[in-house]
PDB file of N, CA and C in Angstrom:
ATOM      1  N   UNK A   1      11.904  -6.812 -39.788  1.00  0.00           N
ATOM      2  CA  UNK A   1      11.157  -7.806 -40.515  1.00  0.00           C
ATOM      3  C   UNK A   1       9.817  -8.029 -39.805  1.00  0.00           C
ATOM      4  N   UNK A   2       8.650  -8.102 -40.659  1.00  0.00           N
ATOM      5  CA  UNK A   2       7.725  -8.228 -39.768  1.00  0.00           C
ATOM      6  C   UNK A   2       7.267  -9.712 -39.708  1.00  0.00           C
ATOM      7  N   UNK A   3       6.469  -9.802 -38.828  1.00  0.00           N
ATOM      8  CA  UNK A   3       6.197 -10.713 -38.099  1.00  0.00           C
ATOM      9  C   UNK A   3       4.740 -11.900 -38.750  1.00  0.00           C
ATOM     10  N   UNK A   4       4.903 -13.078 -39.578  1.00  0.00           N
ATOM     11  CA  UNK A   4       3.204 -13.438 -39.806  1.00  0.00           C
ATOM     12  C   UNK A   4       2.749 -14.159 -39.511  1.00  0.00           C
ATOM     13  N   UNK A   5       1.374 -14.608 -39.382  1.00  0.00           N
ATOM     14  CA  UNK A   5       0.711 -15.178 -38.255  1.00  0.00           C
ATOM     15  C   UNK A   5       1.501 -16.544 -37.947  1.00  0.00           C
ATOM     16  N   UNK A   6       1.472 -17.398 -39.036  1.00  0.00           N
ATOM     17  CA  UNK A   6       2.766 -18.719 -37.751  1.00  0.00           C
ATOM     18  C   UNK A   6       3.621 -17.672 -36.507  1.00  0.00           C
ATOM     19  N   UNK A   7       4.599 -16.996 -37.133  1.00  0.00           N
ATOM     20  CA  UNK A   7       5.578 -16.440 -36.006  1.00  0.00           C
ATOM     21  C   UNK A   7       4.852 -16.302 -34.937  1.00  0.00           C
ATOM     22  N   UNK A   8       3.527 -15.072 -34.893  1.00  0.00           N
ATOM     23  CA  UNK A   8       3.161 -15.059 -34.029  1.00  0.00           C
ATOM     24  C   UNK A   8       2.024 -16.224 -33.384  1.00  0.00           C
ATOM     25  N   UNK A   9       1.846 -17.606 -33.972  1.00  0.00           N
ATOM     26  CA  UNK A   9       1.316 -18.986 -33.616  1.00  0.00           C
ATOM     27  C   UNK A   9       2.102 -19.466 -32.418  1.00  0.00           C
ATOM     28  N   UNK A  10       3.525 -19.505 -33.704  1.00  0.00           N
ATOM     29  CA  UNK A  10       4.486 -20.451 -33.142  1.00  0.00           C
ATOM     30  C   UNK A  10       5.133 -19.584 -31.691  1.00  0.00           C
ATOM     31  N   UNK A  11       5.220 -18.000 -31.698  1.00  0.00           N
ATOM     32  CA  UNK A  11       5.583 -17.417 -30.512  1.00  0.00           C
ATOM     33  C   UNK A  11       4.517 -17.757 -28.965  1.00  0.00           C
ATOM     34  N   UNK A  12       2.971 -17.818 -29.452  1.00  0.00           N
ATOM     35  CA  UNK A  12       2.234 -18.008 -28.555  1.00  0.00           C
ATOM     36  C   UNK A  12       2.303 -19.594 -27.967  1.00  0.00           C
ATOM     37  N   UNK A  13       2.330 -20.681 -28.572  1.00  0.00           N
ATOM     38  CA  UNK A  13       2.704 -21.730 -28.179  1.00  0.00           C
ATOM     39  C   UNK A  13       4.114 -21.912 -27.343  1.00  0.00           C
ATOM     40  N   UNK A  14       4.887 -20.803 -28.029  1.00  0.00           N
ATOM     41  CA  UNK A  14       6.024 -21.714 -27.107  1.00  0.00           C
ATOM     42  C   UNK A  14       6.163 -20.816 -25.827  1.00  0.00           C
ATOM     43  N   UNK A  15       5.184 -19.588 -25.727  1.00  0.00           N
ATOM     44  CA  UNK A  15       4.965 -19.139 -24.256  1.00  0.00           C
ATOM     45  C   UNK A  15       3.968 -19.687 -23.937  1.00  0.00           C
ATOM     46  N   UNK A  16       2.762 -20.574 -23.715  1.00  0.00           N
ATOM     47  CA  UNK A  16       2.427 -21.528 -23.278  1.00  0.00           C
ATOM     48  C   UNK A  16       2.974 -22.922 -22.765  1.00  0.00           C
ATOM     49  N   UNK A  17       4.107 -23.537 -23.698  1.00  0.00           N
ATOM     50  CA  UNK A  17       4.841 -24.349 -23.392  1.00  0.00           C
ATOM     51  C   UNK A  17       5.597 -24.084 -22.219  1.00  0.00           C
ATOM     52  N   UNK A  18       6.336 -22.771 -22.553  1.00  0.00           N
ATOM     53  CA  UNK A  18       7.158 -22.061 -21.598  1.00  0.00           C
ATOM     54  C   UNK A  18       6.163 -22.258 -20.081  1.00  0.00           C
ATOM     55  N   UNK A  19       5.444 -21.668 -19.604  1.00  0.00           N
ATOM     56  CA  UNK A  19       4.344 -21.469 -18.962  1.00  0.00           C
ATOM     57  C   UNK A  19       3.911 -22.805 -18.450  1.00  0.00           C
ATOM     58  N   UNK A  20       3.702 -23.825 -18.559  1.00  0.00           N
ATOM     59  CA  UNK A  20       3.305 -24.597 -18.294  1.00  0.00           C
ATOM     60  C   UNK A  20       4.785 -25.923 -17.824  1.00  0.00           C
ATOM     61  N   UNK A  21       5.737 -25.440 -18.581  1.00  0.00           N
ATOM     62  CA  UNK A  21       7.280 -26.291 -18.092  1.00  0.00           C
ATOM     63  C   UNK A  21       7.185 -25.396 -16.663  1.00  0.00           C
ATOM     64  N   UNK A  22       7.057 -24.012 -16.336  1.00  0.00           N
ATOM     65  CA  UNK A  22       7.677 -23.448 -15.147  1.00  0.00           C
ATOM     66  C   UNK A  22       6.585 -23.747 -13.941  1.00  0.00           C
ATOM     67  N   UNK A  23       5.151 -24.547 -13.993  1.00  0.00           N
ATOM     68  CA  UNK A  23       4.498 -24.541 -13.529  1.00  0.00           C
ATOM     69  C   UNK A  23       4.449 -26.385 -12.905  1.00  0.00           C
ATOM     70  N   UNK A  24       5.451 -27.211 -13.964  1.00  0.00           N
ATOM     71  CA  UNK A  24       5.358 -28.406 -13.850  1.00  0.00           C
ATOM     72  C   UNK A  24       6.857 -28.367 -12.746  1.00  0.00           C
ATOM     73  N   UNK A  25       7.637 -27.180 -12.998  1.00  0.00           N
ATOM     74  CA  UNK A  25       9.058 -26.955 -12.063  1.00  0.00           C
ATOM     75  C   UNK A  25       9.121 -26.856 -10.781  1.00  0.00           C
ATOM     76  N   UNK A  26       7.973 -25.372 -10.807  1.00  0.00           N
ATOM     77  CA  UNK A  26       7.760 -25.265  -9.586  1.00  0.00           C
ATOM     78  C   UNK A  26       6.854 -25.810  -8.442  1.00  0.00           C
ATOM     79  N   UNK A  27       5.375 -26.097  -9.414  1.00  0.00           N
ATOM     80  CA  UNK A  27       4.520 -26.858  -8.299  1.00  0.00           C
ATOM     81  C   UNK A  27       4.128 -28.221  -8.822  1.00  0.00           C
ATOM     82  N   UNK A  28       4.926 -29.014  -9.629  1.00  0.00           N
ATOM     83  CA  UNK A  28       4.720 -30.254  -9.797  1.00  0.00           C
ATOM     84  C   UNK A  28       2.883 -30.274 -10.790  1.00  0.00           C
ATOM     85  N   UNK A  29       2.778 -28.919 -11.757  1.00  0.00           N
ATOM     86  CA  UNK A  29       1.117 -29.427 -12.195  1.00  0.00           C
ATOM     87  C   UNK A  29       1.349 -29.199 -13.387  1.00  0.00           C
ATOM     88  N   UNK A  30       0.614 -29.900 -14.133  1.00  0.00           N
ATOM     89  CA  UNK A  30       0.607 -30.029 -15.282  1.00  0.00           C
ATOM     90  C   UNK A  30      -0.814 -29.393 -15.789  1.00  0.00           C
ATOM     91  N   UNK A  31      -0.850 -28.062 -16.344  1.00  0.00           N
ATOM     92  CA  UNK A  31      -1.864 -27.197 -16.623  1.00  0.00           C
ATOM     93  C   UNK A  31      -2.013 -27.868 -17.730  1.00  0.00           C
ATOM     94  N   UNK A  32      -1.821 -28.489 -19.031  1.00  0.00           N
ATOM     95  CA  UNK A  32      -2.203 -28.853 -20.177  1.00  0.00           C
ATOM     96  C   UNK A  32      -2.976 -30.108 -19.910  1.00  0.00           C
ATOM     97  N   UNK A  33      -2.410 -30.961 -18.882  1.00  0.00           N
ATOM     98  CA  UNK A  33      -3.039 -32.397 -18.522  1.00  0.00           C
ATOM     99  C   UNK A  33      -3.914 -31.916 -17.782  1.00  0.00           C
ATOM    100  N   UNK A  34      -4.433 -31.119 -16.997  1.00  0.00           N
ATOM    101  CA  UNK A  34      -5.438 -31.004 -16.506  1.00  0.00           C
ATOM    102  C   UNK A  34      -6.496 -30.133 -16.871  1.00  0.00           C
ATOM    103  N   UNK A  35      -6.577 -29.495 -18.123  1.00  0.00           N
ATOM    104  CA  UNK A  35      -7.087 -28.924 -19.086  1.00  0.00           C
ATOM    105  C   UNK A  35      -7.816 -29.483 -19.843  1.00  0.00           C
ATOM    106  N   UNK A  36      -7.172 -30.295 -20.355  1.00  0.00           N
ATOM    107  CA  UNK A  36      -7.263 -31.435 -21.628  1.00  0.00           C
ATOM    108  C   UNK A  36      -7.330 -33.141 -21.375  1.00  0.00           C
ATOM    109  N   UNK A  37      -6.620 -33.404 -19.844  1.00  0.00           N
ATOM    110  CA  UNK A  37      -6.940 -34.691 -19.620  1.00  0.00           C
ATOM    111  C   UNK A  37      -5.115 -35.405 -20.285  1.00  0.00           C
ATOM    112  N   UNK A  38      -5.864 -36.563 -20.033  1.00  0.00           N
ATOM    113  CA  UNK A  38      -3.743 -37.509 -21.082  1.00  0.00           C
ATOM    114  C   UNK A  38      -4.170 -38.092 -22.234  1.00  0.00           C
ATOM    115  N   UNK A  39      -5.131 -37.222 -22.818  1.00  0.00           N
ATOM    116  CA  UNK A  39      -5.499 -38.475 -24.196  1.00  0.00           C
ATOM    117  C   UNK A  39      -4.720 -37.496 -25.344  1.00  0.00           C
ATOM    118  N   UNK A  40      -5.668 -37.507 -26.555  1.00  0.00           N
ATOM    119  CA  UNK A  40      -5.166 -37.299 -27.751  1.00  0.00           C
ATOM    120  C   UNK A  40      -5.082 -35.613 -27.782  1.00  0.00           C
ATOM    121  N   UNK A  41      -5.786 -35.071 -27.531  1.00  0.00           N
ATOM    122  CA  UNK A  41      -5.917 -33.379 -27.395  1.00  0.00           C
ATOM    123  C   UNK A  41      -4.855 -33.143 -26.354  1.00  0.00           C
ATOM    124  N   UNK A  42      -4.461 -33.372 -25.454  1.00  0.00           N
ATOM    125  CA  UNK A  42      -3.170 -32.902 -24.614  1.00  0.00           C
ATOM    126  C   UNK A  42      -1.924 -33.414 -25.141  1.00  0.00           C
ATOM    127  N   UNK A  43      -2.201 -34.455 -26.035  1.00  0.00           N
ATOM    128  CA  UNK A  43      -0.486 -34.958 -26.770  1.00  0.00           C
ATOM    129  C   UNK A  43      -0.780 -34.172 -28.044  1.00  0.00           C
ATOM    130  N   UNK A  44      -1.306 -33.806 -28.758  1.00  0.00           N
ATOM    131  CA  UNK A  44      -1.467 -32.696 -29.886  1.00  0.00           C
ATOM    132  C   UNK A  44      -1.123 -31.458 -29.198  1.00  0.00           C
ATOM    133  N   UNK A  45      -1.179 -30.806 -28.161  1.00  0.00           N
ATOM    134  CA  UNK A  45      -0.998 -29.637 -27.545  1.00  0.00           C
ATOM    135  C   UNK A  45       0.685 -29.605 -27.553  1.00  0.00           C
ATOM    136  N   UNK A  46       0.929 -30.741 -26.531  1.00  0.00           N
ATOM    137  CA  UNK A  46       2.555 -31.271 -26.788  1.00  0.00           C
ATOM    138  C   UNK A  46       3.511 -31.555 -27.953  1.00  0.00           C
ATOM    139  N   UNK A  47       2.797 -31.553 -29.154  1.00  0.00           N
ATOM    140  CA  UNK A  47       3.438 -31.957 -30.542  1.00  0.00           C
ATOM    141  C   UNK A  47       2.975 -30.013 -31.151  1.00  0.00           C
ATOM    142  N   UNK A  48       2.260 -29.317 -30.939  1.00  0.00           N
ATOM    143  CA  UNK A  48       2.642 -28.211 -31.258  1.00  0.00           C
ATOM    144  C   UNK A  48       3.333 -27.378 -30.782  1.00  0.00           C
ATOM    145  N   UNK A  49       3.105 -27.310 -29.399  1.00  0.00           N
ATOM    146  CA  UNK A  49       4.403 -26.532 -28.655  1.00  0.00           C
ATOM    147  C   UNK A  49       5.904 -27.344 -29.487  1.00  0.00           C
ATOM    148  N   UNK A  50       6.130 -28.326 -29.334  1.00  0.00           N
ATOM    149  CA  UNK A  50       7.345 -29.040 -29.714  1.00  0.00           C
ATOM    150  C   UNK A  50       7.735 -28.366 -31.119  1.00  0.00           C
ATOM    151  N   UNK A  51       6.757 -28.709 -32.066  1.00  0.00           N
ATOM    152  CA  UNK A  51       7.035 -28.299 -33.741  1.00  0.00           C
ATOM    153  C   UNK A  51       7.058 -26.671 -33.574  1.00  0.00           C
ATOM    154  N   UNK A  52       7.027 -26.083 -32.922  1.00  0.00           N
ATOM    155  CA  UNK A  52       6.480 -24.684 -32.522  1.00  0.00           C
ATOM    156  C   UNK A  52       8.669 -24.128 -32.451  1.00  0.00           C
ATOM    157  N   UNK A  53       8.603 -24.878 -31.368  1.00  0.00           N
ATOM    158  CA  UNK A  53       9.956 -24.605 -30.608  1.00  0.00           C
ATOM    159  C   UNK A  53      11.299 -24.819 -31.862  1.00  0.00           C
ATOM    160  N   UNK A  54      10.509 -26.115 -32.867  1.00  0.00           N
ATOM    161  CA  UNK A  54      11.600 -26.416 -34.005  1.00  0.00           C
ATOM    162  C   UNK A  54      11.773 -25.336 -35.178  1.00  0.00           C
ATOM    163  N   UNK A  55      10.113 -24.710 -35.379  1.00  0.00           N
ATOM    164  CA  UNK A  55       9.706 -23.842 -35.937  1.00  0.00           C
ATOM    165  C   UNK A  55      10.946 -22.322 -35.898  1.00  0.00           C
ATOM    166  N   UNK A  56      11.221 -22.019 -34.334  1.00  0.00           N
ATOM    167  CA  UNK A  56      11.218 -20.870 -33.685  1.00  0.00           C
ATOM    168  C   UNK A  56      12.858 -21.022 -34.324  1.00  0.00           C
ATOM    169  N   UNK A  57      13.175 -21.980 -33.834  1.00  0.00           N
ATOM    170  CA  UNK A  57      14.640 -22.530 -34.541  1.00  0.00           C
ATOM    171  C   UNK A  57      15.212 -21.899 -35.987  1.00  0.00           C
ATOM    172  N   UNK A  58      14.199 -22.606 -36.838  1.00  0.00           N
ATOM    173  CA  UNK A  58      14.298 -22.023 -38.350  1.00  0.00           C
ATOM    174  C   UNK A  58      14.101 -20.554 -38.100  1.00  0.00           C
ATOM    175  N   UNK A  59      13.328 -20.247 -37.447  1.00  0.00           N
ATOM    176  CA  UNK A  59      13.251 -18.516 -37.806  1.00  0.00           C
ATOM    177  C   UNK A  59      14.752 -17.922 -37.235  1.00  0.00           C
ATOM    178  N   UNK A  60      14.756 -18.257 -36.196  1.00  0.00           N
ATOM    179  CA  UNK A  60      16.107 -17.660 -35.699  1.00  0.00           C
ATOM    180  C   UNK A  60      17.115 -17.790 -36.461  1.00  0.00           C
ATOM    181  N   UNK A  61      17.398 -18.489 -36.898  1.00  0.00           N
ATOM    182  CA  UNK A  61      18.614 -18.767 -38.149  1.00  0.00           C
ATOM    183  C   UNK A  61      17.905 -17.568 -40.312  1.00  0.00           C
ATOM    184  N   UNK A  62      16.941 -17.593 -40.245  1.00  0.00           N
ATOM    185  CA  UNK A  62      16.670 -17.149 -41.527  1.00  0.00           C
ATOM    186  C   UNK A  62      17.125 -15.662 -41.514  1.00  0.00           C
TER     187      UNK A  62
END
């Protein structure tokens, strides 16, 4: 089945998400908050990775 651009959206977000959980694991930093700061653009970053991950969900099951 091929793949269209959400999949590959929603795949790139949630290896960013990914990426940035193993970075908050291992050295305590938060690459998105310090990118973007704690306002509205770093909690939108956080609500797409999230809808991303719910996204990835539905695909896995279709």
């Amino acid at each position: 089945m091929a793949k269209s651009a959400l999949d590959w959206i929603a795949l790139i977000l949630l290896i960013i998400g990914g990426l940035n959980w193993g970075l908050v694991g291992v050295f305590e930093y938060d690459l998105v908050a310090a990118l973007f700061g704690v306002g509205v653009v770093a909690k939108t970053v956080y609500d797409l990775v999230g809808l991303a991950a719910l996204y990835t969900i539905y695909y896995l099951f279709k």
